[in-house]
Protein backbone atom coordinates (compact mmCIF):
# COMPACT_ATOMS: atom_id res chain seq x y z
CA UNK A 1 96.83 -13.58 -38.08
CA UNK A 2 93.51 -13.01 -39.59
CA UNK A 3 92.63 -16.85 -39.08
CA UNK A 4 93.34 -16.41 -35.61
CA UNK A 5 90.59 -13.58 -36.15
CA UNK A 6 92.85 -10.82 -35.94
CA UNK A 7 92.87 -7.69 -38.11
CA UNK A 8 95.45 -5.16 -39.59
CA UNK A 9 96.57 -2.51 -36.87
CA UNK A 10 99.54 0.17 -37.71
CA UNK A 11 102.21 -2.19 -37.13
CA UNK A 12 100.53 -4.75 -35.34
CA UNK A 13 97.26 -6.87 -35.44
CA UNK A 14 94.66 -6.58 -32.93
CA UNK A 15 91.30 -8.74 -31.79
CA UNK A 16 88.71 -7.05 -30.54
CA UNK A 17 86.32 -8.54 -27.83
CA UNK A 18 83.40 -5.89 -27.73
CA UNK A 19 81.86 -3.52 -29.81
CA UNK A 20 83.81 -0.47 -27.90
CA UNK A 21 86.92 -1.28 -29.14
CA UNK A 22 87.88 -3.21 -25.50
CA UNK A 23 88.79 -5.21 -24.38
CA UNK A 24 91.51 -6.24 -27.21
CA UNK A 25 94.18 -8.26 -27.64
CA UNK A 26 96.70 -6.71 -28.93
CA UNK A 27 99.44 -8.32 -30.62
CA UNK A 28 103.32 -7.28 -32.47
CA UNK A 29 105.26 -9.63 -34.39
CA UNK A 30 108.96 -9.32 -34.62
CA UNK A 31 111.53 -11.64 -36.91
CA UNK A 32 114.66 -12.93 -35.14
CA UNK A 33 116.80 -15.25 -36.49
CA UNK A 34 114.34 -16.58 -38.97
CA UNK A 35 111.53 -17.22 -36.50
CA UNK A 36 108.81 -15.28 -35.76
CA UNK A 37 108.23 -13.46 -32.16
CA UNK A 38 105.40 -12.82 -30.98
CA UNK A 39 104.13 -10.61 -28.56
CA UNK A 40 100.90 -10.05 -27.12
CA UNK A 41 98.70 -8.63 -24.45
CA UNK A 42 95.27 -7.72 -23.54
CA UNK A 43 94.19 -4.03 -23.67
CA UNK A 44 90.96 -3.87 -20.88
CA UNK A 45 90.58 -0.14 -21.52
CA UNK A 46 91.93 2.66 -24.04
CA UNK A 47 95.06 4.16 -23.06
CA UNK A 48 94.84 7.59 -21.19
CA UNK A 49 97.61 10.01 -22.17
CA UNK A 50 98.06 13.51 -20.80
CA UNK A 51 100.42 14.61 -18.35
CA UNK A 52 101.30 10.98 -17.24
CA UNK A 53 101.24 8.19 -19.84
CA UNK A 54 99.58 4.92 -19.09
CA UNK A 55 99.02 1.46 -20.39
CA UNK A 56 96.55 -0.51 -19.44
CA UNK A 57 97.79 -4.12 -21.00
CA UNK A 58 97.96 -7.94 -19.28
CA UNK A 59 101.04 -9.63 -20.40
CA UNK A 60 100.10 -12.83 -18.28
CA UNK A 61 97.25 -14.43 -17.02
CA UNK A 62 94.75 -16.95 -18.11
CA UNK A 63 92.61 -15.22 -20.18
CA UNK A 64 96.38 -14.00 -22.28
CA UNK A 65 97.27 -17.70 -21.92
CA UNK A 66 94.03 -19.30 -22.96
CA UNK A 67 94.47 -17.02 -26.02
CA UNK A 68 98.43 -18.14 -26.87
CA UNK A 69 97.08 -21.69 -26.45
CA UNK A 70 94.02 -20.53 -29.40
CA UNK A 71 96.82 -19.38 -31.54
CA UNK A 72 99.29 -22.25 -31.40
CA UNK A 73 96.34 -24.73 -31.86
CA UNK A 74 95.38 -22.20 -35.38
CA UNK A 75 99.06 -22.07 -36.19
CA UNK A 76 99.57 -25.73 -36.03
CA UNK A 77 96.63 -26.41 -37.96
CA UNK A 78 97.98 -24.54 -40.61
CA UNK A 79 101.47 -25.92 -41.35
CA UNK A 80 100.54 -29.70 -40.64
């Protein structure tokens, strides 16, 4: 992940876009079956929490997809 230019986050990795800390992408990796899963999205903003708890995170779009695309080309790279 850190090739891809991601860093060390709790139990996840994150990239972050701007010197505020957002807009990130935001990323968990799970093992099933031998493979690797992962799964990311774009935080725009930093989660509000209170009385109502919500998320602010793109699981689609082109900017997510443009940024899949970055990591399979890295990933590739890698192991050929």
């Amino acid at each position: 992940m850190r090739k891809c230019g991601y860093a060390p986050f709790h139990d996840s990795y994150v990239k972050v876009l701007s010197s505020s800390g957002y807009p990130r992408f935001h990323i968990y990796i799970n093992e099933s079956d031998s493979q690797y899963v992962l799964n990311l999205h774009l935080d725009q903003k930093r989660p509000s929490y209170g009385k109502e708890t919500a998320h602010n995170g793109e699981y689609d779009g082109k900017v997510v997809e443009e940024e899949v695309n970055q990591i399979i080309k890295i990933v590739d790279r890698g192991f050929n």
